[in-house]
Protein backbone atom coordinates (compact mmCIF):
# COMPACT_ATOMS: atom_id res chain seq x y z
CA UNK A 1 129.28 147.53 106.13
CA UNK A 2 125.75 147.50 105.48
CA UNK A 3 124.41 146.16 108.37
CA UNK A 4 123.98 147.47 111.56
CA UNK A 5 123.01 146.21 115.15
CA UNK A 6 119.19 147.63 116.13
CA UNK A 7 118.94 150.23 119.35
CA UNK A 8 116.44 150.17 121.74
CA UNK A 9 112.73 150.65 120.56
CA UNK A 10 113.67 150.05 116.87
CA UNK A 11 112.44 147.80 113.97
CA UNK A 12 114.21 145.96 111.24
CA UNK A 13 111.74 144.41 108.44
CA UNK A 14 113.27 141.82 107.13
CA UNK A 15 111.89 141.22 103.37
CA UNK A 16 111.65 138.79 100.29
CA UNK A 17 110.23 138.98 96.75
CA UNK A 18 109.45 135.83 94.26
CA UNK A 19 109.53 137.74 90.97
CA UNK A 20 108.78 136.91 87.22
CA UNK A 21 112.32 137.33 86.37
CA UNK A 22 115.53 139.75 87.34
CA UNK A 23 114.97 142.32 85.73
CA UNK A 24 113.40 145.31 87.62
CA UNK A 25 110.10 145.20 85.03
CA UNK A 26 108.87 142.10 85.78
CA UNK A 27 106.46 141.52 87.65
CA UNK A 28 106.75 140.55 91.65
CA UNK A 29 104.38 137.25 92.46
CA UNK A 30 105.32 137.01 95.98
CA UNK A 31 106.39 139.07 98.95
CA UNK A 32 106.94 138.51 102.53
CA UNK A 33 108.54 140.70 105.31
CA UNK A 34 109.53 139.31 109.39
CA UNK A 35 109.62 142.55 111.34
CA UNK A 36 112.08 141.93 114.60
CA UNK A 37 112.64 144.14 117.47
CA UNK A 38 115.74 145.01 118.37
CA UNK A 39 116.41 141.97 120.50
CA UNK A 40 115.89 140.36 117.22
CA UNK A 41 112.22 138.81 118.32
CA UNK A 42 109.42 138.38 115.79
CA UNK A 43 107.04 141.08 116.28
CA UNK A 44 104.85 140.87 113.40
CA UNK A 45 105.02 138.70 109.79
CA UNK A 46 103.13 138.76 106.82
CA UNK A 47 103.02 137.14 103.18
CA UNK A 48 100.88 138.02 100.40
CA UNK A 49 100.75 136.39 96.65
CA UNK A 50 100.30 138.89 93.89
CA UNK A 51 98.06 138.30 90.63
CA UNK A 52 100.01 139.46 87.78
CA UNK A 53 100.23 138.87 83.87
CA UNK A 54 102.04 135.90 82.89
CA UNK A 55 102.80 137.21 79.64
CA UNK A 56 105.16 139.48 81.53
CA UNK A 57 107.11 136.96 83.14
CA UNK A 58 110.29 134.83 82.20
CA UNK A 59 108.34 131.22 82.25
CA UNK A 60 111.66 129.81 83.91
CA UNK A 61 111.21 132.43 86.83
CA UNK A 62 107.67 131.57 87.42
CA UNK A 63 109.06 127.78 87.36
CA UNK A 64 111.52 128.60 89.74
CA UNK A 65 109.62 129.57 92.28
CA UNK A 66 106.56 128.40 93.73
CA UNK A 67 104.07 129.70 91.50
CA UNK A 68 100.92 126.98 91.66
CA UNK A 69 97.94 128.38 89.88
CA UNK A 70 95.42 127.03 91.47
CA UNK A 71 96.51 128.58 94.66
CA UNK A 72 97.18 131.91 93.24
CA UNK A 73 93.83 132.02 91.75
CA UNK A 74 92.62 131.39 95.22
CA UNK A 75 95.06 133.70 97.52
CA UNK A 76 96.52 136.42 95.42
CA UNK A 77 95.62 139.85 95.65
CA UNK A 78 95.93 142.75 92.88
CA UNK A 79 99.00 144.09 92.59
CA UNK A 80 97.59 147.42 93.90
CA UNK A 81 95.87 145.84 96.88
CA UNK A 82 98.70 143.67 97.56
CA UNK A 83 101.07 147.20 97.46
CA UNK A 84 98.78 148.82 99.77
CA UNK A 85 98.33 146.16 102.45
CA UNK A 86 102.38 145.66 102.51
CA UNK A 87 102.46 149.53 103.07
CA UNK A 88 100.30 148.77 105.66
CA UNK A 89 102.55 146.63 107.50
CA UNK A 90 105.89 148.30 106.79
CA UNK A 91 103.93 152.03 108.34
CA UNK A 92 103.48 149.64 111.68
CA UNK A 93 106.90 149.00 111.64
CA UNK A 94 108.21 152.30 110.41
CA UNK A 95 110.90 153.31 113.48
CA UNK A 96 113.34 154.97 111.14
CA UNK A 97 113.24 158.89 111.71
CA UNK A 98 113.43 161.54 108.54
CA UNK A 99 112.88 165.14 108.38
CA UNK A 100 111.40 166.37 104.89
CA UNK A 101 112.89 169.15 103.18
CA UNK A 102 109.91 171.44 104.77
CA UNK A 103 111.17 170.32 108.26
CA UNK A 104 108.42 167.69 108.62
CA UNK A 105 109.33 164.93 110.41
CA UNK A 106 108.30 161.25 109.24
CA UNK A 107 109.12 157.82 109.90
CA UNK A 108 110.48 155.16 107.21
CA UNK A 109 110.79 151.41 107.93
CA UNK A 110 114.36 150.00 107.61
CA UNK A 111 114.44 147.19 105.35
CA UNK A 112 117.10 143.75 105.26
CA UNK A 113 117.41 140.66 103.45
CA UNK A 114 119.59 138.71 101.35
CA UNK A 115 120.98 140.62 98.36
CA UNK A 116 118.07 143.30 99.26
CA UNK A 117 120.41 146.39 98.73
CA UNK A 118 121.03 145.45 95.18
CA UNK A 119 117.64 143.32 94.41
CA UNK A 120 114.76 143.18 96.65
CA UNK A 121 114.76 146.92 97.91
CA UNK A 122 115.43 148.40 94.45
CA UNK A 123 113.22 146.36 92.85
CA UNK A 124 110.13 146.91 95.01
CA UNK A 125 110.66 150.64 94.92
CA UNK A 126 110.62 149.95 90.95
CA UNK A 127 107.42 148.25 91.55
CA UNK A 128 105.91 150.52 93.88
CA UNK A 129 106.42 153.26 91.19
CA UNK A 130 105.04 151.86 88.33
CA UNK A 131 102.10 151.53 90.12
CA UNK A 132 102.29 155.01 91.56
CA UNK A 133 101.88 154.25 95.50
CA UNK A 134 104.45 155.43 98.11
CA UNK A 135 106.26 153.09 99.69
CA UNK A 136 107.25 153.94 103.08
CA UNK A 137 110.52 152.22 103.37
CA UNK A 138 114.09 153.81 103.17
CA UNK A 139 115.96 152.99 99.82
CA UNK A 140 119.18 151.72 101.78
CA UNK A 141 118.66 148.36 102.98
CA UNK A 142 121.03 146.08 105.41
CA UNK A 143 121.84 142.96 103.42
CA UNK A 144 122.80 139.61 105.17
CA UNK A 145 124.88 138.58 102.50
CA UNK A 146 127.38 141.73 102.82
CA UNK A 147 127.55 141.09 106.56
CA UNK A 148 128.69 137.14 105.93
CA UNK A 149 131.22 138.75 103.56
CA UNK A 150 132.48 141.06 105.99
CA UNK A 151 132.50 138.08 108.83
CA UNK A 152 134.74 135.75 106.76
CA UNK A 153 136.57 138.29 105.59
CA UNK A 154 137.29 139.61 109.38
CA UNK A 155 137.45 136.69 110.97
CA UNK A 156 140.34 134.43 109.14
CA UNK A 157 139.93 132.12 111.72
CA UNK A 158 136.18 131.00 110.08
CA UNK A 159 136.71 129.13 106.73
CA UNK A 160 134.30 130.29 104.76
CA UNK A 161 131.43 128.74 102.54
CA UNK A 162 131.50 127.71 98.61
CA UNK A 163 129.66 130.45 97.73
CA UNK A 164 126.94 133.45 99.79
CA UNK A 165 124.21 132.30 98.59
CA UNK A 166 121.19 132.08 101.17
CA UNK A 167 120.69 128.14 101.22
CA UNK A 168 124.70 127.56 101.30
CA UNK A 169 124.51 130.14 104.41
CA UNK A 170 121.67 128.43 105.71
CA UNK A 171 123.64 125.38 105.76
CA UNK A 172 126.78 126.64 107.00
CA UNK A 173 125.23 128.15 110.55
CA UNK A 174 122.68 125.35 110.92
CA UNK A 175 119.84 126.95 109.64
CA UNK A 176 116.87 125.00 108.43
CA UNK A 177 115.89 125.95 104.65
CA UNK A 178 115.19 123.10 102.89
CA UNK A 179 114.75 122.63 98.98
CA UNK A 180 110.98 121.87 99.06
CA UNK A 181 110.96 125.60 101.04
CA UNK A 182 113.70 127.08 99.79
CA UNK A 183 111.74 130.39 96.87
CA UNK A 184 108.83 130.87 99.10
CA UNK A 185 108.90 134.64 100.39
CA UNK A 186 108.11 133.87 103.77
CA UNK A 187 110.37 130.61 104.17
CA UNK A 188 112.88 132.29 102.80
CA UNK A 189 112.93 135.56 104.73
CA UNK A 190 112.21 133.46 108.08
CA UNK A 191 115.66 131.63 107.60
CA UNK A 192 117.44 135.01 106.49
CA UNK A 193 115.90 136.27 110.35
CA UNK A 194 117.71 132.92 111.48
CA UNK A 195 120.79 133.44 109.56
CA UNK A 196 120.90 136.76 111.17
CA UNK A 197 120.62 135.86 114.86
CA UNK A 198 123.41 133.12 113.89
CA UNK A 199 125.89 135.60 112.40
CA UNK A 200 125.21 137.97 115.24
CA UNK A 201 125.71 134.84 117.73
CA UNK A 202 129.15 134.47 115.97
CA UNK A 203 130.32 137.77 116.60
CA UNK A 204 129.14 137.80 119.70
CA UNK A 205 131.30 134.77 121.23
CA UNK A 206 134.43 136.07 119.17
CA UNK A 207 134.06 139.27 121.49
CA UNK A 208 133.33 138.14 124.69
């Protein structure tokens, strides 16, 4: 299972990308991460829109989401800059110990969200080396959606949802997300936080 319960003094940053489309070489237009402690309390959020080429996105992507252009022309950042000050964040956050092959030892920060093993994760590390900057965050993430699998598929008693998606989810444990919010990075990774603390909640009760 891919996600794990946090021990004392570490961090989980919890992430989401708006992109130009699904595949890994389009461009990302908006990015958010929640960083929790491991009591699951907000310790630090951020959100940052990214300028980018239109002619490299699918227009139904950029329709999608919550792309405005007016606003973008006002709040988004390079992509560069916008890489750099989300490396920023995840370095604060960084509680995940490595040792490189020379015996160094260094610190990664442990990324979840919603599908982010197979999109978000991979798909910022795809970004992050096109544009040649390090990204300090491991490549496994812990993925909310493959932890509601596991609980319905544990737990027979539960009867599960139509489908995993994150606003279906959202619905089924009484999370807020509501259409008008529902593809904005930071709405969206705030109620995957929520969904989190639900599903943990769950589990919880079953084993007491």
């Amino acid at each position: 299972m891919s996600v794990a319960t946090t021990k004392q003094g570490e961090t989980i940053c919890f992430v989401d990308i708006e992109t130009g489309g699904l595949e890994f070489t389009r461009p990302i237009i908006q990015l958010a991460a929640v960083a929790v402690d491991e009591a699951y309390e907000v310790r630090e959020s951020i959100e940052l829109k990214v300028w980018f080429n239109r002619k490299e996105a699918d227009p139904r992507a950029i329709n999608k989401n919550k792309f405005d252009v007016s606003v973008w022309k006002d709040e988004a950042l390079p992509a560069p800059a916008a890489a750099r000050k989300f490396s920023a964040f995840l370095r604060r956050h960084a509680t995940f110990d490595m040792v490189s092959g020379s015996g160094r030892p260094y610190r990664l920060a442990q990324l979840a969200g919603h599908n982010a093993e197979r999109f978000d994760a991979p798909f910022l590390h795809a970004w992050y080396e096109r544009l040649g900057i390090y990204f300090p965050a491991r490549y496994m993430a812990l993925c909310t959606k493959q932890k509601a699998l596991w609980l319905f598929e544990e737990d027979k008693a539960l009867t599960p949802p139509s489908d995993f998606k994150l606003g279906t989810l959202c619905q089924y444990f009484g999370v807020k997300l509501t259409e008008d919010e529902a593809h904005d990075a930071l709405a969206d990774v705030r109620a995957t936080v929520q969904l989190y603390r639900a599903m943990v909640a769950v589990q919880s009760r079953k084993a007491a």
